[in-house]
C-alpha atoms as a PDB file:
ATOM      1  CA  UNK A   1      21.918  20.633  -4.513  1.00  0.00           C
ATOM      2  CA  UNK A   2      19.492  21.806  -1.994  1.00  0.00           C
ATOM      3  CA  UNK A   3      19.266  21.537   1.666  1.00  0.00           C
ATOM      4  CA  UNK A   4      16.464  19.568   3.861  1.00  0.00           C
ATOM      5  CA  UNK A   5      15.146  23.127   4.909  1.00  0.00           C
ATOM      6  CA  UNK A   6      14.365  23.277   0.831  1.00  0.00           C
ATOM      7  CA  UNK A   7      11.947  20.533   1.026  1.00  0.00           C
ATOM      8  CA  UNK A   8       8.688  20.974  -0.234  1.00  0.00           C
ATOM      9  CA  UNK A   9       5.450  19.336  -0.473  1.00  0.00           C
ATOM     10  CA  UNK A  10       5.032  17.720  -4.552  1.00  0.00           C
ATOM     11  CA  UNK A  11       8.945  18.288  -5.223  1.00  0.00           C
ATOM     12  CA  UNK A  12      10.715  15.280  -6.646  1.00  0.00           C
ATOM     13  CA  UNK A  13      14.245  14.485  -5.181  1.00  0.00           C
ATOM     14  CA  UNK A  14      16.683  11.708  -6.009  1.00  0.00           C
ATOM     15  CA  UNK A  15      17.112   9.572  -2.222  1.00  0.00           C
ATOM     16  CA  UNK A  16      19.157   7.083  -2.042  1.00  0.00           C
ATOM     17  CA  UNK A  17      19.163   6.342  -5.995  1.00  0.00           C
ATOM     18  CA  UNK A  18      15.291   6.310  -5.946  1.00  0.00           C
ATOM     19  CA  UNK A  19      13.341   9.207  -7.480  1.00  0.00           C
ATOM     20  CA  UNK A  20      10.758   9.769  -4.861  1.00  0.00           C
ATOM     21  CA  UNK A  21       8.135  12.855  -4.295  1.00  0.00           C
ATOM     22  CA  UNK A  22       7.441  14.367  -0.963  1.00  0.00           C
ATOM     23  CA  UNK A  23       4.121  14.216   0.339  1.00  0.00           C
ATOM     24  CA  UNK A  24       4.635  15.651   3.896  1.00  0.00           C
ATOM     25  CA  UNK A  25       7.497  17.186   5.210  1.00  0.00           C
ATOM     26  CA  UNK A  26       8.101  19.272   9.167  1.00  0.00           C
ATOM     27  CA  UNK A  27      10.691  21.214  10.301  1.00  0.00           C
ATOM     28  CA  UNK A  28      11.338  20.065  14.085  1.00  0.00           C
ATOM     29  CA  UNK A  29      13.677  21.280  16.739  1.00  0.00           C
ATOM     30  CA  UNK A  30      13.657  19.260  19.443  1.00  0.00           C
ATOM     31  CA  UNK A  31      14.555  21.088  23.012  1.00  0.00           C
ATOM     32  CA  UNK A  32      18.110  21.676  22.878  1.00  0.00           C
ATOM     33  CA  UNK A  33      19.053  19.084  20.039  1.00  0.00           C
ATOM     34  CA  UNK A  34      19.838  20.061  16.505  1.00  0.00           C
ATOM     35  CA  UNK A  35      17.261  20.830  14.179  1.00  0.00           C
ATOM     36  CA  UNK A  36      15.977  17.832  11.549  1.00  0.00           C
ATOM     37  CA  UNK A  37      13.408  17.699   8.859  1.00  0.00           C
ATOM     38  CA  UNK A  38      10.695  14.896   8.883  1.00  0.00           C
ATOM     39  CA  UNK A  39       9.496  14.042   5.578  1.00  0.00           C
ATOM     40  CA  UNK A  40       7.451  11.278   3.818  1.00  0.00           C
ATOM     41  CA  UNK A  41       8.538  10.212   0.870  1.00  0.00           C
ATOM     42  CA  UNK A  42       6.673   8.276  -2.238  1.00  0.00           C
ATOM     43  CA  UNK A  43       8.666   6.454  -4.309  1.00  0.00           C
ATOM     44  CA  UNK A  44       7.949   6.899  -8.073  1.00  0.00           C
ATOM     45  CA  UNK A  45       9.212   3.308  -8.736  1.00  0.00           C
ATOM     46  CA  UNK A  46       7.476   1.459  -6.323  1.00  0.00           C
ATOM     47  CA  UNK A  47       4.586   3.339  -4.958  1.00  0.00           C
ATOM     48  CA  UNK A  48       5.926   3.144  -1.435  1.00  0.00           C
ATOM     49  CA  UNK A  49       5.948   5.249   1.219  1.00  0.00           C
ATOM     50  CA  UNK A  50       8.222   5.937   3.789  1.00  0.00           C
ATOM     51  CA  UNK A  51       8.715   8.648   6.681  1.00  0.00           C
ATOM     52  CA  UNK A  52      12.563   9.939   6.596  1.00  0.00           C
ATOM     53  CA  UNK A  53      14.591  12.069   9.006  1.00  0.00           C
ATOM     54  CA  UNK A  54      16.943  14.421   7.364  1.00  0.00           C
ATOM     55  CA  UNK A  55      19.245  16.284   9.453  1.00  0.00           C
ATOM     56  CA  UNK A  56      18.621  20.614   8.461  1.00  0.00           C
ATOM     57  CA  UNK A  57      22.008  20.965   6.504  1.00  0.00           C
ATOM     58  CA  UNK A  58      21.808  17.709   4.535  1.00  0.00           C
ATOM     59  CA  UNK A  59      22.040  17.858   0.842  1.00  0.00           C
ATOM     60  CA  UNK A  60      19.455  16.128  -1.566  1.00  0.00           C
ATOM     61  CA  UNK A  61      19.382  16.232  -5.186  1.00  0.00           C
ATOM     62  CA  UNK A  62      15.671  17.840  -6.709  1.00  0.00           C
ATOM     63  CA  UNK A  63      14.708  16.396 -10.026  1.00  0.00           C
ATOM     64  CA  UNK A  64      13.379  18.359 -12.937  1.00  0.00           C
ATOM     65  CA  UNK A  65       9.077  17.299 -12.788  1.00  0.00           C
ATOM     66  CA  UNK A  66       6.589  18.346 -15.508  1.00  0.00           C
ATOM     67  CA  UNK A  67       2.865  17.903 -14.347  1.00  0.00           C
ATOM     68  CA  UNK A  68       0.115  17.782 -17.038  1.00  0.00           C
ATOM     69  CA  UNK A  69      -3.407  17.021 -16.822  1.00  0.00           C
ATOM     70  CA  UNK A  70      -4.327  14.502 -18.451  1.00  0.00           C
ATOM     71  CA  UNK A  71      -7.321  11.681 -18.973  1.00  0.00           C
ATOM     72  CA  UNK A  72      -6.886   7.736 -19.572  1.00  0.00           C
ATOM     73  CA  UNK A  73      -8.437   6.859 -22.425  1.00  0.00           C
ATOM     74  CA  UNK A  74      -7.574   2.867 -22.832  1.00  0.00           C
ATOM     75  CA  UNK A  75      -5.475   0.012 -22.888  1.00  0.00           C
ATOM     76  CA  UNK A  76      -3.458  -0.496 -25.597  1.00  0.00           C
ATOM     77  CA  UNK A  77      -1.906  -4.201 -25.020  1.00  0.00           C
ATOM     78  CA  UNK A  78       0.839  -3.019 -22.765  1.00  0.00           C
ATOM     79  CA  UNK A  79       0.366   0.428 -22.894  1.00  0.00           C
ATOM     80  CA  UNK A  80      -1.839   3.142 -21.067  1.00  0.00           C
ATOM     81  CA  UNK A  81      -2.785   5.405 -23.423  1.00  0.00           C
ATOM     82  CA  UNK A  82      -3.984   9.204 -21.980  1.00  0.00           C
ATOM     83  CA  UNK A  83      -5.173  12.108 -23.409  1.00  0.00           C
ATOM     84  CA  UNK A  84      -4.224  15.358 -22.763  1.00  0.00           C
ATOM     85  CA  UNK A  85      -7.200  17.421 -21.876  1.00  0.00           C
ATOM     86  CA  UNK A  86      -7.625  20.695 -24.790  1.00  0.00           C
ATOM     87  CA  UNK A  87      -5.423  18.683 -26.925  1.00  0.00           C
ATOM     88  CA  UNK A  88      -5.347  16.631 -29.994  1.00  0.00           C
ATOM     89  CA  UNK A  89      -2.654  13.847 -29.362  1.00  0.00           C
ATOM     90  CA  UNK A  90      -2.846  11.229 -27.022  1.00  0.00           C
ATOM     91  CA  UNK A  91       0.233  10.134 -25.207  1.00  0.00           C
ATOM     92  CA  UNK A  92       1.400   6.402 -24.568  1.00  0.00           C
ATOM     93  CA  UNK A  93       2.746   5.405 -21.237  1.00  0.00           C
ATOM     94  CA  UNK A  94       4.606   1.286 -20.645  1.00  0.00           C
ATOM     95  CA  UNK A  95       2.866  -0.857 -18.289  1.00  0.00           C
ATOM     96  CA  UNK A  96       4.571  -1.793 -15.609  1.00  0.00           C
ATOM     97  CA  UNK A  97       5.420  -0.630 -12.665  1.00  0.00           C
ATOM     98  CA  UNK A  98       9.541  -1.666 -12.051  1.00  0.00           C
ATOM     99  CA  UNK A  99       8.379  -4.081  -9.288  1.00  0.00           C
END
């Protein structure tokens, strides 16, 4: 578990049973009030974005994220198929979003 101050920009957390990435995210301390994080979250599911206010202390749970380059290559009746740049194999993705 890691706090709000842990946030950072391209890390994956799990909010609110949603695997989202953050795109944006500010420390803020506000005059004499406690200290909060603003952050905007993009939800992998759904593509939407939303700004969120996490107090400095509050826990969220990061999620384990591999990044590779890679290239679409076609449609494959359902499928996206991509291929990984310097590499043989192509890779399959399902269509569909979870909407």
């Amino acid at each position: 578990m890691a706090t709000a101050n842990d946030l950072r920009r391209g890390m994956a957390i799990n909010y609110n049973g949603d695997i989202c990435v953050v795109l944006d995210m500010q420390h803020r301390t506000p005059g004499n009030l406690r200290a909060f994080v603003q952050a905007t979250l993009r939800s992998i599911r759904s593509g939407k974005s939303s700004d969120v206010r996490f107090s400095s202390t509050e826990k969220s749970s990061p999620v384990p994220m591999i990044t590779k380059k890679m290239e679409y290559s076609y449609k494959d009746g359902a499928d996206y198929v991509f291929h990984r740049l310097g590499h043989l194999r192509n890779s399959h993705a399902r269509g569909g979003t979870g909407r």
